[in-house]
PDB file of N, CA and C in Angstrom:
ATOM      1  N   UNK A   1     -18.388  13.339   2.814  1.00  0.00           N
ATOM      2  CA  UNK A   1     -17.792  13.447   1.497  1.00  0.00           C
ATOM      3  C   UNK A   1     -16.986  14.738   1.440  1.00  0.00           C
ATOM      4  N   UNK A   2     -15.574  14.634   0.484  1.00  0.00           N
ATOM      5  CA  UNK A   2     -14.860  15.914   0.245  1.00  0.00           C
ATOM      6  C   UNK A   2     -14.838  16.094  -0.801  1.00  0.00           C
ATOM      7  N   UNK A   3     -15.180  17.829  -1.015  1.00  0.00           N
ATOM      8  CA  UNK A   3     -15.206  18.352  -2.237  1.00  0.00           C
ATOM      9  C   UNK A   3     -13.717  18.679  -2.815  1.00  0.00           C
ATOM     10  N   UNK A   4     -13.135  17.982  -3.702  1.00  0.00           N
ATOM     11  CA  UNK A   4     -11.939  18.987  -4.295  1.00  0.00           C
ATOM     12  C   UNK A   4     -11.483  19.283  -5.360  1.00  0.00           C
ATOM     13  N   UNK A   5     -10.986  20.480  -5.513  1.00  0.00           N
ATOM     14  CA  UNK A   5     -10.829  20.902  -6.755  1.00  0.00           C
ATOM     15  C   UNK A   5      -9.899  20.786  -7.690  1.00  0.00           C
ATOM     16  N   UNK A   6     -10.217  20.694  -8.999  1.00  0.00           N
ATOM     17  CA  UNK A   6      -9.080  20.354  -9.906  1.00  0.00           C
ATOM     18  C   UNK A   6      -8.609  21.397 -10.175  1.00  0.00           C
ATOM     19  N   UNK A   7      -6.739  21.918 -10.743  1.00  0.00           N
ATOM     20  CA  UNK A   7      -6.224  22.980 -10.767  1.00  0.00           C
ATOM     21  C   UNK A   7      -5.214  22.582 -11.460  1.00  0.00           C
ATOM     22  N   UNK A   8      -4.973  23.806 -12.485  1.00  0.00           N
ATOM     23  CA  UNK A   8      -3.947  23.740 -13.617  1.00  0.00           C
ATOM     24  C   UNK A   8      -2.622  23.643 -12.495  1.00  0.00           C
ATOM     25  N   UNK A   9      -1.756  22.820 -13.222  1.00  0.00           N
ATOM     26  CA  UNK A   9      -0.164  22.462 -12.973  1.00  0.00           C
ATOM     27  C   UNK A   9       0.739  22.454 -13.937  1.00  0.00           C
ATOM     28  N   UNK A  10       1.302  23.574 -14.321  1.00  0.00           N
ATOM     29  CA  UNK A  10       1.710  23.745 -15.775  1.00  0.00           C
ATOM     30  C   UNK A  10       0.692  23.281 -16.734  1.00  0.00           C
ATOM     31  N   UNK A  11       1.380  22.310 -17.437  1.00  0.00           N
ATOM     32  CA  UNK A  11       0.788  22.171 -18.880  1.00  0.00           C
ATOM     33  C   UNK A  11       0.038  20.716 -18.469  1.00  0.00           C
ATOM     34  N   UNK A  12      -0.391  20.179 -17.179  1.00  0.00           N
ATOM     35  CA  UNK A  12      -1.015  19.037 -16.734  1.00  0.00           C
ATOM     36  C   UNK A  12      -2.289  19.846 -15.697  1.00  0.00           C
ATOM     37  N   UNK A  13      -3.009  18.606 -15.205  1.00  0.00           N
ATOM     38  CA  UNK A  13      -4.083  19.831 -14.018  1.00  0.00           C
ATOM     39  C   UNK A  13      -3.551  18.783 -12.879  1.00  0.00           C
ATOM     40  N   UNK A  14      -4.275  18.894 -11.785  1.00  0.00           N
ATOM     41  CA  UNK A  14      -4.006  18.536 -10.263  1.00  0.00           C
ATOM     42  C   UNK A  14      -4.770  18.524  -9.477  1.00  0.00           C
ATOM     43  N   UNK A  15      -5.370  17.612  -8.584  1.00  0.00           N
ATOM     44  CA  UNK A  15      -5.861  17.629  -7.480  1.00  0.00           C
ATOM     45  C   UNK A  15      -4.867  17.946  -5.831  1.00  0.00           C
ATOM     46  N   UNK A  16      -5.111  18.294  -5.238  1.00  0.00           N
ATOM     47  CA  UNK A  16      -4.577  18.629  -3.944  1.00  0.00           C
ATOM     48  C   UNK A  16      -5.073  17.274  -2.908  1.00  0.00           C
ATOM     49  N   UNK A  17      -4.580  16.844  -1.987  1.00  0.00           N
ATOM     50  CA  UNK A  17      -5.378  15.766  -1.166  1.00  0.00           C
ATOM     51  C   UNK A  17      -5.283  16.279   0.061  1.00  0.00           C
ATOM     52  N   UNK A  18      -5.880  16.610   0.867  1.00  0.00           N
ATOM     53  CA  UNK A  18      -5.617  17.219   2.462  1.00  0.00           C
ATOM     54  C   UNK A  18      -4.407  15.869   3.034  1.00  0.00           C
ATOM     55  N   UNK A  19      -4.283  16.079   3.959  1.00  0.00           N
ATOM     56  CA  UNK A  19      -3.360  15.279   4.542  1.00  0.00           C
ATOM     57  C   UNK A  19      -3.938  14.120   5.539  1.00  0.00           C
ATOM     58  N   UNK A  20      -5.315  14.674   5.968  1.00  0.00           N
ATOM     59  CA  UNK A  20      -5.943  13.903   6.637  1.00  0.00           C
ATOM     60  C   UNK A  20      -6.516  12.955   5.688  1.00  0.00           C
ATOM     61  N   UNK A  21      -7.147  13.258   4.551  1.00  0.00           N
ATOM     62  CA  UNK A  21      -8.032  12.496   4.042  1.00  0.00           C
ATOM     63  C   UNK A  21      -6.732  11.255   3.300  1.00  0.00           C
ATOM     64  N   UNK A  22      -5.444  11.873   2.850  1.00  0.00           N
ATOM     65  CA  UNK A  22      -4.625  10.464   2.338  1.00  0.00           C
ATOM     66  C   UNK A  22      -4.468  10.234   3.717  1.00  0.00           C
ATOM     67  N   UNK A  23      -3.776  10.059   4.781  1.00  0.00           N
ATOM     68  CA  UNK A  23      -4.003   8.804   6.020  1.00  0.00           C
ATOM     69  C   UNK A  23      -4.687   7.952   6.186  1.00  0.00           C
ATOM     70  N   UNK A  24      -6.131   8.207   6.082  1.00  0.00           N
ATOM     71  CA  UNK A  24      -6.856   7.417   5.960  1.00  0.00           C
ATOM     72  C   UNK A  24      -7.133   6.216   5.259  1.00  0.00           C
ATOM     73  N   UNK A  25      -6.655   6.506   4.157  1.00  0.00           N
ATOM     74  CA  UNK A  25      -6.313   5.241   2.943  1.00  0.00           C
ATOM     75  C   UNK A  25      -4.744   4.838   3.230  1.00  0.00           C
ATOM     76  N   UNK A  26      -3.674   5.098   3.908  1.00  0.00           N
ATOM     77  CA  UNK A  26      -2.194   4.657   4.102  1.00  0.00           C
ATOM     78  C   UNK A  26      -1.765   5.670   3.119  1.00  0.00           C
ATOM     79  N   UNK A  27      -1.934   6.394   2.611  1.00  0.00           N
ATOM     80  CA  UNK A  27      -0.975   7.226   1.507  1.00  0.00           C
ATOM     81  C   UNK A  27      -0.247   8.116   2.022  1.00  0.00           C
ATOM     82  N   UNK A  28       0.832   8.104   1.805  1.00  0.00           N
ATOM     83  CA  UNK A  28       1.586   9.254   2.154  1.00  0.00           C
ATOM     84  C   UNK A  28       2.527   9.556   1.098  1.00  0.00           C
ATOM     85  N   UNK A  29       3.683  11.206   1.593  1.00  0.00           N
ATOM     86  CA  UNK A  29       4.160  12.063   0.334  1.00  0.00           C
ATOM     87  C   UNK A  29       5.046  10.764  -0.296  1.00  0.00           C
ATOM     88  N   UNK A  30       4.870  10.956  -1.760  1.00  0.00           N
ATOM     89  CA  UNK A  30       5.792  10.367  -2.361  1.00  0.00           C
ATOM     90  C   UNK A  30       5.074   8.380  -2.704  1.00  0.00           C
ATOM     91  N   UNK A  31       3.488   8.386  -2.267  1.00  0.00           N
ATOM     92  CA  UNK A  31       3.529   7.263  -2.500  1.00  0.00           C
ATOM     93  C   UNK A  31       2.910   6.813  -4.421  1.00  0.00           C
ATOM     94  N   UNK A  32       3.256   5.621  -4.617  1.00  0.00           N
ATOM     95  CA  UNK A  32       2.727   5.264  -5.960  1.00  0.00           C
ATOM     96  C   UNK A  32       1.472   5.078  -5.734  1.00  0.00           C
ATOM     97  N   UNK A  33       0.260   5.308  -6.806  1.00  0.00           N
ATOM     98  CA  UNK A  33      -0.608   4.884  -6.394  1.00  0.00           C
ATOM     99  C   UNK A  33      -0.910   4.019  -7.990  1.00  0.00           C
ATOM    100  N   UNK A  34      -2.030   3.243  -8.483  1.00  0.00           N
ATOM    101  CA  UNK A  34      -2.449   3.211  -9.783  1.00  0.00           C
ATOM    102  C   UNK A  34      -3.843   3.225  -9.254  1.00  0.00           C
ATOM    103  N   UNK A  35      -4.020   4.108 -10.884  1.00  0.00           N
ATOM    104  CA  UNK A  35      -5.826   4.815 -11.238  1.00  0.00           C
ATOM    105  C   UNK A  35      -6.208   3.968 -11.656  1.00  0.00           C
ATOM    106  N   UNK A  36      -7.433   3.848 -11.536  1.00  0.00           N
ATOM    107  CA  UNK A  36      -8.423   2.620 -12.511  1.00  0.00           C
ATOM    108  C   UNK A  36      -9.876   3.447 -12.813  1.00  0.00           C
ATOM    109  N   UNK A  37     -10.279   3.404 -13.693  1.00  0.00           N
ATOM    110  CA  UNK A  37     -10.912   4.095 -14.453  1.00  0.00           C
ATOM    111  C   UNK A  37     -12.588   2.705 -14.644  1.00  0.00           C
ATOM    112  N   UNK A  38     -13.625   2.760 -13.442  1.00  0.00           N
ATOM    113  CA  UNK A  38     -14.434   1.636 -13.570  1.00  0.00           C
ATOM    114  C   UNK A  38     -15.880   2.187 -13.622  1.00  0.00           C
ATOM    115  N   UNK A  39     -16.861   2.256 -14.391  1.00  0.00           N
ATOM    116  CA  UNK A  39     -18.505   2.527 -14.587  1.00  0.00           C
ATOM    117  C   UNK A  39     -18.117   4.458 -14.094  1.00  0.00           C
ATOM    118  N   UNK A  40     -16.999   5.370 -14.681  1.00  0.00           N
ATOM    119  CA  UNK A  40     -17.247   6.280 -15.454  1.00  0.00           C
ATOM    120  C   UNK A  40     -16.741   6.964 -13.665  1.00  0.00           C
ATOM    121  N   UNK A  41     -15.803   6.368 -12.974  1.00  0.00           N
ATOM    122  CA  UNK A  41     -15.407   6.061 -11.695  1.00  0.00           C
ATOM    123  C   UNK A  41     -13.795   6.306 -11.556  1.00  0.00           C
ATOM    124  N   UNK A  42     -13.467   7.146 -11.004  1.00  0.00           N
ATOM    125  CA  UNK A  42     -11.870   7.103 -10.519  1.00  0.00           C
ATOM    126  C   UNK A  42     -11.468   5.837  -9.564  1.00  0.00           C
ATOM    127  N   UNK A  43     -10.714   5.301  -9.653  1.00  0.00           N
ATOM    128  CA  UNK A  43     -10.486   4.477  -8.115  1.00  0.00           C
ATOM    129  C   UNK A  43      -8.768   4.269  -8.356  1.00  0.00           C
ATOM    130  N   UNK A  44      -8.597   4.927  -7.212  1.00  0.00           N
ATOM    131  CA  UNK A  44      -7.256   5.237  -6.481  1.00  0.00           C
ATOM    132  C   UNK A  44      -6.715   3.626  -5.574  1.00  0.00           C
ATOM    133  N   UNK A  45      -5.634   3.368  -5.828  1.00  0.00           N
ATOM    134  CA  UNK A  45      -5.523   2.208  -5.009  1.00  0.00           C
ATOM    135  C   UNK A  45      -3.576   2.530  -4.886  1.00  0.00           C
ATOM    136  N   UNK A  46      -2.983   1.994  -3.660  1.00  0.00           N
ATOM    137  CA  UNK A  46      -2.016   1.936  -3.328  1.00  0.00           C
ATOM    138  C   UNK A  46      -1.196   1.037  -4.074  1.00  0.00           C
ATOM    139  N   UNK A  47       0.147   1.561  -4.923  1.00  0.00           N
ATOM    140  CA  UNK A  47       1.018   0.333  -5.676  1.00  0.00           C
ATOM    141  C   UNK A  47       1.298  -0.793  -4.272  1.00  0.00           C
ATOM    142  N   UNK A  48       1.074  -1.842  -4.990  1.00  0.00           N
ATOM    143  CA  UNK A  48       1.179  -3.299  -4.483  1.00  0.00           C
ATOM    144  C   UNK A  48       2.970  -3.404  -4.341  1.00  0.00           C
ATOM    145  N   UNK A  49       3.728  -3.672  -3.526  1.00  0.00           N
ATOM    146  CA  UNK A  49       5.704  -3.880  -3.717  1.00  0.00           C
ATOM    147  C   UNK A  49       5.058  -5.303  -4.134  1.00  0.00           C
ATOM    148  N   UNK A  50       6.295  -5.413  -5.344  1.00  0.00           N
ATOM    149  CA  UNK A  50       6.279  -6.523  -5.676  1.00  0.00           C
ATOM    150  C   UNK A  50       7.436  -7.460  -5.039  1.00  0.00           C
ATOM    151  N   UNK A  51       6.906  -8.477  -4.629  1.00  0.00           N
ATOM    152  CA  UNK A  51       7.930  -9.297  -3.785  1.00  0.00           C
ATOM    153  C   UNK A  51       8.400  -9.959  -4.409  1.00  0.00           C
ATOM    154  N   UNK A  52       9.823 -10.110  -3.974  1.00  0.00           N
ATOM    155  CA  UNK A  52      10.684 -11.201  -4.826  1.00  0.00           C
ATOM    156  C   UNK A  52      10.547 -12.505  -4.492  1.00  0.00           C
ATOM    157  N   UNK A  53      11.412 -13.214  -5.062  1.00  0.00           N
ATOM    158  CA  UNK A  53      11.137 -15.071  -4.547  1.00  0.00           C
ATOM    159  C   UNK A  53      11.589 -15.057  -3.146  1.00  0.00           C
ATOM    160  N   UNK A  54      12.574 -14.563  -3.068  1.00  0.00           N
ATOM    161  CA  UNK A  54      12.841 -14.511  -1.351  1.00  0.00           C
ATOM    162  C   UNK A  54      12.124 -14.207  -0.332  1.00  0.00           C
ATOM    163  N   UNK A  55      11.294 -13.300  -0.518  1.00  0.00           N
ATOM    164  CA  UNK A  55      10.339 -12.570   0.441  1.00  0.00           C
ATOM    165  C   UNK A  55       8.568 -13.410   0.536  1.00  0.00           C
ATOM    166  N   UNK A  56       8.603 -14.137  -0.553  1.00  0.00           N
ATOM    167  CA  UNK A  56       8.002 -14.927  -1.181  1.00  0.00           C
ATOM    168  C   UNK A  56       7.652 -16.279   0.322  1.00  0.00           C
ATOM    169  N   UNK A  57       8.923 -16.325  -0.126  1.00  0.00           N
ATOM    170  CA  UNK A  57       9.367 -18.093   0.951  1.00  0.00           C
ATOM    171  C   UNK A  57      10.340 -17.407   1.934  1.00  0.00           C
ATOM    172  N   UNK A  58      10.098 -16.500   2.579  1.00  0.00           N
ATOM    173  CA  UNK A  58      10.710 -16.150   3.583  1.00  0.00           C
ATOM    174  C   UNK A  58      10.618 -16.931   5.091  1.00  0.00           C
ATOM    175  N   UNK A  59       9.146 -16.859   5.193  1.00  0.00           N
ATOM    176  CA  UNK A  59       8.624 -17.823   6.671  1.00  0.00           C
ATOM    177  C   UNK A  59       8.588 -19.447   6.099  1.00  0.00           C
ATOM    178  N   UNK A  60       9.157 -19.606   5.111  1.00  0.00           N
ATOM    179  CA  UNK A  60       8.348 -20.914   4.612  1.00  0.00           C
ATOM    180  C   UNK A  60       9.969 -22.041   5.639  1.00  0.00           C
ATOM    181  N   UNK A  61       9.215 -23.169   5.956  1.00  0.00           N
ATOM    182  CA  UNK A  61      10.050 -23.635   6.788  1.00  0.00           C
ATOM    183  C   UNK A  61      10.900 -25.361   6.583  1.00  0.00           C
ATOM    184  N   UNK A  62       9.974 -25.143   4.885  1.00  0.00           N
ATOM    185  CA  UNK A  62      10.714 -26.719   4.772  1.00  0.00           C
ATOM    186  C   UNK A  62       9.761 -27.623   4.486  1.00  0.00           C
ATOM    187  N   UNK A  63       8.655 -27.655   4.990  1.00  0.00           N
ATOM    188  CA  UNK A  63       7.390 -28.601   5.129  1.00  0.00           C
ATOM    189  C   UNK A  63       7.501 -29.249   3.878  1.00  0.00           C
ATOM    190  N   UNK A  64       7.099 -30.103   3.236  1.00  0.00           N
ATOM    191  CA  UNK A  64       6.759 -31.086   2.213  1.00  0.00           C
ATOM    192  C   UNK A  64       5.165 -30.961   1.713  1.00  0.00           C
ATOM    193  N   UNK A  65       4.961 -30.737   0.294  1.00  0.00           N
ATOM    194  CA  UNK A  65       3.824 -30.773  -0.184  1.00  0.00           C
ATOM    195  C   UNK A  65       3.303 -31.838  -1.485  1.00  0.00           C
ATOM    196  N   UNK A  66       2.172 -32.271  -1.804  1.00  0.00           N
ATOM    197  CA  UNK A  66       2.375 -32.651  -2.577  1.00  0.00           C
ATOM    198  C   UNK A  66       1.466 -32.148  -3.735  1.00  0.00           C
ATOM    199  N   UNK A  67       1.694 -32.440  -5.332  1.00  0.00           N
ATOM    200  CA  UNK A  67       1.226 -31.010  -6.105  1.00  0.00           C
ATOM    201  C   UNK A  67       1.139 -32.102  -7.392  1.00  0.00           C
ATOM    202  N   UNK A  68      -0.058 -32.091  -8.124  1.00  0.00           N
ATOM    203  CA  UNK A  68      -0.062 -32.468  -9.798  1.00  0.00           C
ATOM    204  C   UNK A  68       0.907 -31.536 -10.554  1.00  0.00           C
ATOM    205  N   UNK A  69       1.471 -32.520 -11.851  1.00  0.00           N
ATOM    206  CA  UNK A  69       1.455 -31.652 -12.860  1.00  0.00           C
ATOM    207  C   UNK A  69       0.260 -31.476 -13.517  1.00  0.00           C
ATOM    208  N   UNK A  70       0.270 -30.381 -14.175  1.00  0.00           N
ATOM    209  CA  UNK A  70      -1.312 -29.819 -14.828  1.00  0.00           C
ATOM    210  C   UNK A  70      -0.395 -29.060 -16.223  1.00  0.00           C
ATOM    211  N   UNK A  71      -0.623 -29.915 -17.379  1.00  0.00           N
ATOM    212  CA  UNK A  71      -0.258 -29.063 -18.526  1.00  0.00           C
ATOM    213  C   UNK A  71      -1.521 -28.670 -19.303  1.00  0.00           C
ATOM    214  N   UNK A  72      -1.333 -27.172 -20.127  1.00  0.00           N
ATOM    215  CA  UNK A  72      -2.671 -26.813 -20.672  1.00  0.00           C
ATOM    216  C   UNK A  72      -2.300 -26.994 -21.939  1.00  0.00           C
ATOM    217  N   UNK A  73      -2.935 -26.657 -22.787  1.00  0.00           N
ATOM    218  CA  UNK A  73      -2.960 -26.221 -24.047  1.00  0.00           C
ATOM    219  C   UNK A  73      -3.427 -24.423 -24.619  1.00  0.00           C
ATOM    220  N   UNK A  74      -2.570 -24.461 -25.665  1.00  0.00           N
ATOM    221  CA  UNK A  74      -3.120 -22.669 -26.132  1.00  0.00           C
ATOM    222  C   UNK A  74      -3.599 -22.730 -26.172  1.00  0.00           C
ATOM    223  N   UNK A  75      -4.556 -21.219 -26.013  1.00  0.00           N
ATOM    224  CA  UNK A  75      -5.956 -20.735 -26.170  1.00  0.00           C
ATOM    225  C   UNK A  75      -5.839 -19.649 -27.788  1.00  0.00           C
ATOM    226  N   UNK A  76      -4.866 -19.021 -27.841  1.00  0.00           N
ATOM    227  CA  UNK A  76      -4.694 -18.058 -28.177  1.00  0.00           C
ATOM    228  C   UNK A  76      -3.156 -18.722 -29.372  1.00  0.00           C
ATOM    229  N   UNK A  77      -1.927 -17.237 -29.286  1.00  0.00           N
ATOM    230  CA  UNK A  77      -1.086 -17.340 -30.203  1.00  0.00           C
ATOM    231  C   UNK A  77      -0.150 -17.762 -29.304  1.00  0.00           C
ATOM    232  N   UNK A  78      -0.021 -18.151 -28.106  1.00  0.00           N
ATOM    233  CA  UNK A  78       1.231 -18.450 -26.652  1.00  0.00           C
ATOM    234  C   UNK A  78       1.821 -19.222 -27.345  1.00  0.00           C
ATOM    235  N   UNK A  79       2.996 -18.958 -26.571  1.00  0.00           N
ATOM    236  CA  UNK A  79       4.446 -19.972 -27.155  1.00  0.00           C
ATOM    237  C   UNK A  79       4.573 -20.939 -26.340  1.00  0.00           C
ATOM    238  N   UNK A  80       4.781 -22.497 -26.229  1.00  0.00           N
ATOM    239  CA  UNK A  80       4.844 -23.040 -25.476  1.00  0.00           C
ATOM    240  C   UNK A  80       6.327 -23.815 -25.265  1.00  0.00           C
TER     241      UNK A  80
END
């Protein structure tokens, strides 16, 4: 386990991360990360790239599928 310390940054505070310990998780300078806040718990996780439709069906090669329609109904105030 690493101990580290929190430290004023102007008018915000800051943690420092050694360099070894972000590698380990893939992080490096400049990456996004999002916080999640779970049972009183930090958890650090790497932003997800969001892929477009292209990148999506990039390897996709044509194949034929076959698929229901499935319509729902609101639960809530949704617009349909």
């Amino acid at each position: 386990m690493t101990e580290l310390q929190i430290k004023k940054w102007g008018n915000s505070s800051a943690i420092r991360f050694p360099k070894e310990l972000l590698s380990q998780v893939g992080f490096e300078n400049n990456s996004l990360i999002e916080v999640e806040i779970v049972d009183n718990k930090m958890i650090l996780q790497k932003v997800t790239k969001h892929q477009s439709i292209h990148d999506l069906f990039k390897d996709y090669k044509g194949g034929s599928f076959k698929s229901e329609l499935v319509e729902f109904e609101p639960v809530e105030n949704e617009l349909w």
